[in-house]
PDB file of N, CA and C in Angstrom:
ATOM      1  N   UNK A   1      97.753  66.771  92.501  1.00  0.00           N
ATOM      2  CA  UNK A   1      96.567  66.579  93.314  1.00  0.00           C
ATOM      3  C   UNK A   1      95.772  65.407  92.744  1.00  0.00           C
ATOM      4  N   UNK A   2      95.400  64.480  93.556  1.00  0.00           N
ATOM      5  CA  UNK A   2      94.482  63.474  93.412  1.00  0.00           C
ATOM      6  C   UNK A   2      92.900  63.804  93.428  1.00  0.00           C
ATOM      7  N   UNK A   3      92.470  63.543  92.467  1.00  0.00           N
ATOM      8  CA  UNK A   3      91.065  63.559  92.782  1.00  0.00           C
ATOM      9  C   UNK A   3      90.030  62.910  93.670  1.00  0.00           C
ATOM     10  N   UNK A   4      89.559  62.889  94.040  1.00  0.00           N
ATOM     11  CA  UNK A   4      88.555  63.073  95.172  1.00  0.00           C
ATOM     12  C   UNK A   4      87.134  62.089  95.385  1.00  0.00           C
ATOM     13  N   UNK A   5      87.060  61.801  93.609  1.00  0.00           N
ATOM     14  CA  UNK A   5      85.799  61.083  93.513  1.00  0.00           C
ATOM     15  C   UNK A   5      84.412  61.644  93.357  1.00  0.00           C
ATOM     16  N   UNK A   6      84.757  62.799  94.273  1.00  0.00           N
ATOM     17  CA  UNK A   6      83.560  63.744  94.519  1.00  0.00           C
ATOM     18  C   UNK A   6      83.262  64.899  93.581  1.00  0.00           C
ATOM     19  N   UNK A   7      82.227  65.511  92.759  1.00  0.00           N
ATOM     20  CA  UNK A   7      82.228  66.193  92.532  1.00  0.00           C
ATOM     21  C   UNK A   7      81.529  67.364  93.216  1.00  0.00           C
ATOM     22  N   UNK A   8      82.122  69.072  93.046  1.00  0.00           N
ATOM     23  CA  UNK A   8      81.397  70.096  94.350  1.00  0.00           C
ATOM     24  C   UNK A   8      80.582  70.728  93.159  1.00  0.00           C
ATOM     25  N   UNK A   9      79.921  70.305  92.025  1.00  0.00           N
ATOM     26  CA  UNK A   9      79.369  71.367  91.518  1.00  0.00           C
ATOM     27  C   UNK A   9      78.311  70.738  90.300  1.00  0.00           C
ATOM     28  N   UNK A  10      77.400  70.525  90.391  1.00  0.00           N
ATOM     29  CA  UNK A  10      76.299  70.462  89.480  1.00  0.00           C
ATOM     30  C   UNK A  10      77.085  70.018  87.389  1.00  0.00           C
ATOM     31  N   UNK A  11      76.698  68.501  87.210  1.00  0.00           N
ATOM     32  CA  UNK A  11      77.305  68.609  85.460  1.00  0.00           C
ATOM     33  C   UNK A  11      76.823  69.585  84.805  1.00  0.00           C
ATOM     34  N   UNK A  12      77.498  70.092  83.897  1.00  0.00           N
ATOM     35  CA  UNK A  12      77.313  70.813  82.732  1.00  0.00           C
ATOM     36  C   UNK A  12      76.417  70.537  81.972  1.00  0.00           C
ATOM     37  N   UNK A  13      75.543  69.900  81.271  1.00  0.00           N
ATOM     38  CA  UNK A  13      74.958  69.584  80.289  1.00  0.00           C
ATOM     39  C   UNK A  13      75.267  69.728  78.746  1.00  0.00           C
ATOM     40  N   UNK A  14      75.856  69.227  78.264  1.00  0.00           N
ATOM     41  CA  UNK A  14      76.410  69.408  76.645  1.00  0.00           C
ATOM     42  C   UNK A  14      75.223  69.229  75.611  1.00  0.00           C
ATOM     43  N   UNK A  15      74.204  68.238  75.765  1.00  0.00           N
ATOM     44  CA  UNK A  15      73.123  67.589  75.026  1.00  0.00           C
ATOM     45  C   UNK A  15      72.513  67.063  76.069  1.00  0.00           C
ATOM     46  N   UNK A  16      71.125  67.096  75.377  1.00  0.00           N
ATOM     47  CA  UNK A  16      70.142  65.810  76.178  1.00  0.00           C
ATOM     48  C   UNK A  16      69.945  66.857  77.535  1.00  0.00           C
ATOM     49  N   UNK A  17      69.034  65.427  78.176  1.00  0.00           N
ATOM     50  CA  UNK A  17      69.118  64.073  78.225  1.00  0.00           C
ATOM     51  C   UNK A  17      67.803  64.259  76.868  1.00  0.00           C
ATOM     52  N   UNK A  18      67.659  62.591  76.269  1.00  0.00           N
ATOM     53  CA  UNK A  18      67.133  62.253  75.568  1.00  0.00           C
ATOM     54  C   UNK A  18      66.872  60.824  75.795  1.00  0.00           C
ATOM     55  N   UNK A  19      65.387  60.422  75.402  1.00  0.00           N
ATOM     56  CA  UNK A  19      65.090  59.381  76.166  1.00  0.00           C
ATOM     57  C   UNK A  19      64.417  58.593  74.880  1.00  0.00           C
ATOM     58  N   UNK A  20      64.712  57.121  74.693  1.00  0.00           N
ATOM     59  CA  UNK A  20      64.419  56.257  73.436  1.00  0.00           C
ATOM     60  C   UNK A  20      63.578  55.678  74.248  1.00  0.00           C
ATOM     61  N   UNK A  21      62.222  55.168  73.488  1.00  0.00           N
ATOM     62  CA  UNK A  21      61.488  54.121  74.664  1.00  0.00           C
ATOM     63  C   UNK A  21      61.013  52.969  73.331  1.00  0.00           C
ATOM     64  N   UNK A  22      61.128  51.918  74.273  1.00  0.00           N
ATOM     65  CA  UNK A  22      60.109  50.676  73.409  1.00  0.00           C
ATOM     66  C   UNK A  22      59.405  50.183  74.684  1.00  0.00           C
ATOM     67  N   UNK A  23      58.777  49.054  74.598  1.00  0.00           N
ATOM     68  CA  UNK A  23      57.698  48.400  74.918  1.00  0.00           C
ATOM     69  C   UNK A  23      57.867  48.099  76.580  1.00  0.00           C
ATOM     70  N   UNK A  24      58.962  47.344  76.769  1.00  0.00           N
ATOM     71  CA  UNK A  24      59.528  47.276  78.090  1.00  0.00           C
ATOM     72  C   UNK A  24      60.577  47.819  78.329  1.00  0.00           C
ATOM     73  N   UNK A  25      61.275  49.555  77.817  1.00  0.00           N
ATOM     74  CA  UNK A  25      62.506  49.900  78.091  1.00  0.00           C
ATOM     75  C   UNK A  25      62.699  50.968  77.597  1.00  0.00           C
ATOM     76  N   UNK A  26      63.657  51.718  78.516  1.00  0.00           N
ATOM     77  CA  UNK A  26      63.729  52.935  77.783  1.00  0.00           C
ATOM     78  C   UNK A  26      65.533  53.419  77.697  1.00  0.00           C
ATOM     79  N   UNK A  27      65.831  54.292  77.000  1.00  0.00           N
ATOM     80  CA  UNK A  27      67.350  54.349  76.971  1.00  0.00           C
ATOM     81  C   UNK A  27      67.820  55.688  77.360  1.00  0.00           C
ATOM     82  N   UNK A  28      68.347  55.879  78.004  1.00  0.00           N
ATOM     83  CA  UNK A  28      68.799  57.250  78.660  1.00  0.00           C
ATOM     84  C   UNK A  28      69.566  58.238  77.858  1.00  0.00           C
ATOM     85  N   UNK A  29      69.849  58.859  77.403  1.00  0.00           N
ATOM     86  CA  UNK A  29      70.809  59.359  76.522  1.00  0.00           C
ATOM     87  C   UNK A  29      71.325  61.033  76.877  1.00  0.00           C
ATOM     88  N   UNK A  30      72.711  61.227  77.228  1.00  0.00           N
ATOM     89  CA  UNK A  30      72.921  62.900  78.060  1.00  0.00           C
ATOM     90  C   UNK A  30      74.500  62.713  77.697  1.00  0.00           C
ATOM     91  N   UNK A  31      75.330  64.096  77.330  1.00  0.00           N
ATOM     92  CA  UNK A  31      76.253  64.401  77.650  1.00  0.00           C
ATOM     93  C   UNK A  31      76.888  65.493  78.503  1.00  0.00           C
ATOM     94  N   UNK A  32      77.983  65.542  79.068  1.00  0.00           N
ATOM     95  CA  UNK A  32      77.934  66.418  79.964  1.00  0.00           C
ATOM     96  C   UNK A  32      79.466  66.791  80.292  1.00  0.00           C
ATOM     97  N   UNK A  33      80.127  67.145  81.143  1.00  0.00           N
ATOM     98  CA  UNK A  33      81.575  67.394  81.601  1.00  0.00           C
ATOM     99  C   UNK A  33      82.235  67.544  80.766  1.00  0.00           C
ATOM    100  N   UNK A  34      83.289  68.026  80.991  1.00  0.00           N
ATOM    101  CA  UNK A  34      84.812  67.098  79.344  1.00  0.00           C
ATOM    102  C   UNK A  34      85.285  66.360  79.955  1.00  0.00           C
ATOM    103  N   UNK A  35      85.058  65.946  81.290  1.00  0.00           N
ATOM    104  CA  UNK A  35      86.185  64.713  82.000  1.00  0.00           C
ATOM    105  C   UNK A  35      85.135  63.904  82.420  1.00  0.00           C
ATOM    106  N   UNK A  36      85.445  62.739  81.485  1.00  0.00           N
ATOM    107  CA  UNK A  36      85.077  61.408  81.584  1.00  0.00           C
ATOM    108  C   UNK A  36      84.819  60.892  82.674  1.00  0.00           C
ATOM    109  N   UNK A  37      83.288  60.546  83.051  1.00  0.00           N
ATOM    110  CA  UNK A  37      83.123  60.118  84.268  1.00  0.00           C
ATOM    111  C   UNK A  37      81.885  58.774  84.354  1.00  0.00           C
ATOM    112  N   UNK A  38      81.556  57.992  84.940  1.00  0.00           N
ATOM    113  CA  UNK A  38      80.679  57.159  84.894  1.00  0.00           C
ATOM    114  C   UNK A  38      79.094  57.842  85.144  1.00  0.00           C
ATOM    115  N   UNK A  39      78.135  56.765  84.998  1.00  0.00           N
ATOM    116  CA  UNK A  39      76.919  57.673  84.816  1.00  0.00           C
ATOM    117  C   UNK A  39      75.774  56.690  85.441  1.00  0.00           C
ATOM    118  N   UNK A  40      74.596  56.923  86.114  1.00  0.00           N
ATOM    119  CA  UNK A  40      73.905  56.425  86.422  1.00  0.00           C
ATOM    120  C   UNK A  40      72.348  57.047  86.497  1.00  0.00           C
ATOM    121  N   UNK A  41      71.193  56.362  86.728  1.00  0.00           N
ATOM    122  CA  UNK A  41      69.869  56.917  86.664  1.00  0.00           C
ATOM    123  C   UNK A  41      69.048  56.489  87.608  1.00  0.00           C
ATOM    124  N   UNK A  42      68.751  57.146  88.775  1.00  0.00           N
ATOM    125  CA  UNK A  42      67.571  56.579  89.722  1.00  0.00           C
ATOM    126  C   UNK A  42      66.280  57.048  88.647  1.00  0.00           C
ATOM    127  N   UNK A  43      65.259  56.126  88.753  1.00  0.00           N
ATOM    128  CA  UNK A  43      64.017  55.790  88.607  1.00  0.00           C
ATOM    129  C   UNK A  43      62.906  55.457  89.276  1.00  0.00           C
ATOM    130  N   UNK A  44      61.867  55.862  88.995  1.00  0.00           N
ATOM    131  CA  UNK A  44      60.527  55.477  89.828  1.00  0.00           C
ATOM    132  C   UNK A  44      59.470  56.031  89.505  1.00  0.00           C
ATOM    133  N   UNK A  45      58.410  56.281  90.113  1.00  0.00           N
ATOM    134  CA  UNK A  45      57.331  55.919  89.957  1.00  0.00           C
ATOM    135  C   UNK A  45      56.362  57.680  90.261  1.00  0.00           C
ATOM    136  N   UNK A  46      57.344  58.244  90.770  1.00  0.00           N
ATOM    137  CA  UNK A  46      56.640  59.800  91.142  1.00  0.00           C
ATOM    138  C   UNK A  46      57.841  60.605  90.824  1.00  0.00           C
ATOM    139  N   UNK A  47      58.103  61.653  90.625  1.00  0.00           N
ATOM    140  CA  UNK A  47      58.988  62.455  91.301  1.00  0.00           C
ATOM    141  C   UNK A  47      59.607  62.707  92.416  1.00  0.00           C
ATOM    142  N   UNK A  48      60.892  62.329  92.700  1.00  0.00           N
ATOM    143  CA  UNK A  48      61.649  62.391  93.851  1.00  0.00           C
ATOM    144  C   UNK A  48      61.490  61.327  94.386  1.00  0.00           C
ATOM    145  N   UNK A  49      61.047  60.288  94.133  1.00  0.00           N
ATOM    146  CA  UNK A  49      60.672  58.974  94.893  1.00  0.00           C
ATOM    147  C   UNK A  49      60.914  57.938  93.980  1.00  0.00           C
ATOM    148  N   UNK A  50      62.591  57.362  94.387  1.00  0.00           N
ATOM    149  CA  UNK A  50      63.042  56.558  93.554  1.00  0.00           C
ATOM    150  C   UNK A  50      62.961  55.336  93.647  1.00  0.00           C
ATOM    151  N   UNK A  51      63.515  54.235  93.226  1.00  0.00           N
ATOM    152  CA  UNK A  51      63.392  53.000  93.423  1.00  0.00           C
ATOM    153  C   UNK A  51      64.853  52.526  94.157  1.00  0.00           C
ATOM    154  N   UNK A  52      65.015  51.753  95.297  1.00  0.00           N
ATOM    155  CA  UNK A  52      66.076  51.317  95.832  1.00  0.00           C
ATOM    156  C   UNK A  52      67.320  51.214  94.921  1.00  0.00           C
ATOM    157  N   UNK A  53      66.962  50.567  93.655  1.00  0.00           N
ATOM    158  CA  UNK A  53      67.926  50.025  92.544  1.00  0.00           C
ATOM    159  C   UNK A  53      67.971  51.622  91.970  1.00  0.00           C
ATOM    160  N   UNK A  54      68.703  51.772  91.230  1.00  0.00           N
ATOM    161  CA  UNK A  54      69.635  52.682  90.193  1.00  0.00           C
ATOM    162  C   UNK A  54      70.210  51.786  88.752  1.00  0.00           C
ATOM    163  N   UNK A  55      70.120  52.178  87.543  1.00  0.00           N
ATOM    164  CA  UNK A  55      70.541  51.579  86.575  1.00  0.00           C
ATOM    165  C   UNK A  55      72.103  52.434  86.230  1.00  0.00           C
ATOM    166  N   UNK A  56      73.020  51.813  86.264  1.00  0.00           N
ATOM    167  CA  UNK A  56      74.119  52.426  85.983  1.00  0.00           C
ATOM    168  C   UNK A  56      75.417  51.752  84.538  1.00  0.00           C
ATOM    169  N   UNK A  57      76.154  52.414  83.918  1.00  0.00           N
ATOM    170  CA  UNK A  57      76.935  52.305  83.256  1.00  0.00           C
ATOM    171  C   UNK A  57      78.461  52.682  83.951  1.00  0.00           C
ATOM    172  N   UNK A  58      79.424  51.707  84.031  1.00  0.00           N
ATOM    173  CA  UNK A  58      81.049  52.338  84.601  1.00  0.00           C
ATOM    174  C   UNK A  58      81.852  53.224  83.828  1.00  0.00           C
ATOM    175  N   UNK A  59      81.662  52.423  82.425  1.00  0.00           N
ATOM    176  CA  UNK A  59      82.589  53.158  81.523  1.00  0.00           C
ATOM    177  C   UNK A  59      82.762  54.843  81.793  1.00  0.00           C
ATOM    178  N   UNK A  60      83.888  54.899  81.667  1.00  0.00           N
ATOM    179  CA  UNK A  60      84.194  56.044  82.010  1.00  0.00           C
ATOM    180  C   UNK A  60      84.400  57.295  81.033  1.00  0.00           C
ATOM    181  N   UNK A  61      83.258  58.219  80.712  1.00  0.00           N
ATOM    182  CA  UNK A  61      83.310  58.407  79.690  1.00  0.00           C
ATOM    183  C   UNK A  61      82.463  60.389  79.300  1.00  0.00           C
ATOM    184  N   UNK A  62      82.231  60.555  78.330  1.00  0.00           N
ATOM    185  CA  UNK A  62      81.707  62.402  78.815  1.00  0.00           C
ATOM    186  C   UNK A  62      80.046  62.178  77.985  1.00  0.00           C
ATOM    187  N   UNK A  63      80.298  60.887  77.007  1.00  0.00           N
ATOM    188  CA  UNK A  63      78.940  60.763  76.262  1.00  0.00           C
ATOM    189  C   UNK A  63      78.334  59.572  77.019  1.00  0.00           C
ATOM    190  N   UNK A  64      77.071  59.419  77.766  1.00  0.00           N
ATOM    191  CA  UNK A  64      76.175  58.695  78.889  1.00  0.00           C
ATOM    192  C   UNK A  64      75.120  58.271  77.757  1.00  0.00           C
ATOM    193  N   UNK A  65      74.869  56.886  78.096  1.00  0.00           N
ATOM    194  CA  UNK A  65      74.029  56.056  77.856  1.00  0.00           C
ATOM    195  C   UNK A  65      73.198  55.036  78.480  1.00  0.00           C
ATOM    196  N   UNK A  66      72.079  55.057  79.624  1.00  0.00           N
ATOM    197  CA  UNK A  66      71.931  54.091  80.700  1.00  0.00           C
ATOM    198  C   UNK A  66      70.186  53.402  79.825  1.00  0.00           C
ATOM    199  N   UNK A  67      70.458  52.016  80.021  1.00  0.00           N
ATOM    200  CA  UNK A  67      69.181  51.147  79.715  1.00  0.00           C
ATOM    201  C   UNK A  67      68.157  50.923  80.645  1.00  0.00           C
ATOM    202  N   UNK A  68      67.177  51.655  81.180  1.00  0.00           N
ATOM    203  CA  UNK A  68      66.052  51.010  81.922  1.00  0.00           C
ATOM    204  C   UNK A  68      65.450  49.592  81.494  1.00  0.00           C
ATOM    205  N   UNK A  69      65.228  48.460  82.406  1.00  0.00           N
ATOM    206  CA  UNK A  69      64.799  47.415  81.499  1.00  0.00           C
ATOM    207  C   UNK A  69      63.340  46.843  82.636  1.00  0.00           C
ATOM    208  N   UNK A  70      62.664  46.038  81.804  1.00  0.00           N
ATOM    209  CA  UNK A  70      61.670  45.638  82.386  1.00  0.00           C
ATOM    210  C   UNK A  70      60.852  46.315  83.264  1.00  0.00           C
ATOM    211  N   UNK A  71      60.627  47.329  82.684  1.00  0.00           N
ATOM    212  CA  UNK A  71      59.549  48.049  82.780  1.00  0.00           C
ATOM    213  C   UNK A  71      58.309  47.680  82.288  1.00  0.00           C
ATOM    214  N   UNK A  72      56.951  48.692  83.000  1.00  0.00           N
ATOM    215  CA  UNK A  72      55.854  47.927  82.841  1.00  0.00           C
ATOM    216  C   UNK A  72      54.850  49.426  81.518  1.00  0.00           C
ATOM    217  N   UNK A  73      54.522  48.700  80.678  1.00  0.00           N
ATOM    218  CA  UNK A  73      53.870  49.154  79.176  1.00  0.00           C
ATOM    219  C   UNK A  73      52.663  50.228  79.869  1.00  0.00           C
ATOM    220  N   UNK A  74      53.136  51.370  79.800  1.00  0.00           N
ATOM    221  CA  UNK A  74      51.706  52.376  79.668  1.00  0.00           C
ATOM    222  C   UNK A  74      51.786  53.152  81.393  1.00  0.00           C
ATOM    223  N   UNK A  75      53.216  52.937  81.566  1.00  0.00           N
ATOM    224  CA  UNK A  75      53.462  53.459  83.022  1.00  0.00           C
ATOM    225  C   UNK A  75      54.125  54.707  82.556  1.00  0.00           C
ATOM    226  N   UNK A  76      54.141  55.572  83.796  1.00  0.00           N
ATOM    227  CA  UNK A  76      54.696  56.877  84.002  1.00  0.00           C
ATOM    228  C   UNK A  76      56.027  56.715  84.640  1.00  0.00           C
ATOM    229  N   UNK A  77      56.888  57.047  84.059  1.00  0.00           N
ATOM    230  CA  UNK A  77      58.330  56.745  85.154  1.00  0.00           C
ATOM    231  C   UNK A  77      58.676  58.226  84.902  1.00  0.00           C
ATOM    232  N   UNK A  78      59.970  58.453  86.113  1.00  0.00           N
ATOM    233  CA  UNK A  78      60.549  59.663  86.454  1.00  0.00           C
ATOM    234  C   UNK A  78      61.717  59.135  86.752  1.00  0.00           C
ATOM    235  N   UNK A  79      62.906  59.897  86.264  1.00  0.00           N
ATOM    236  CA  UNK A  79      64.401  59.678  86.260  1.00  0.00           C
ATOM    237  C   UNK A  79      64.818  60.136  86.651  1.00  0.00           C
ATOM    238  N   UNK A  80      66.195  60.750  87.279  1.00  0.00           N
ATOM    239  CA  UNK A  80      67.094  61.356  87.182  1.00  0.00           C
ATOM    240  C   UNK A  80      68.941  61.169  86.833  1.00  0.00           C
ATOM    241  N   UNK A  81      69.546  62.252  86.144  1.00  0.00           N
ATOM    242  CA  UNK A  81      70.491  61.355  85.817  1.00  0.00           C
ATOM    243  C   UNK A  81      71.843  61.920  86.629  1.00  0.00           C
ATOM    244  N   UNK A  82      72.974  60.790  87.265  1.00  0.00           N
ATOM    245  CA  UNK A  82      73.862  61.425  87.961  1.00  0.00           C
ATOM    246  C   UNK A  82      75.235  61.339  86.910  1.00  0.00           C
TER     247      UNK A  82
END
């Protein structure tokens, strides 16, 4: 059986998420599945109300690492991670 692409069921969570911040940036940090998969983070400005863009990583992988960049100093952001 070929996989699908799709997943039908909510990641696991192994660790995290955990979030590094500096001045203009913050670093995403979560593990999850045992099968290696790519990872991405909508962002914005409220809850549930993301920004068009998404910051994403391909590598295909079970330990996730995504970089928010140029962000603005002393703001409130809200994530989520896929």
């Amino acid at each position: 059986m070929l996989p699908t692409g799709k997943f039908t069921s909510p990641a696991n969570l192994l660790d995290g998420p955990t979030v590094d911040v500096s001045t203009r940036t913050a670093t995403i940090n979560w593990g999850d599945r045992a099968e290696p998969v790519d990872s991405s983070v909508e962002y914005g400005l409220s809850s549930g109300n993301y920004f068009s863009t998404e910051a994403a990583n391909t590598n295909q992988d079970i330990s996730h690492s995504v970089e928010l960049n140029n962000l603005s100093a002393g703001t409130t952001y809200y994530f989520r991670s896929q």
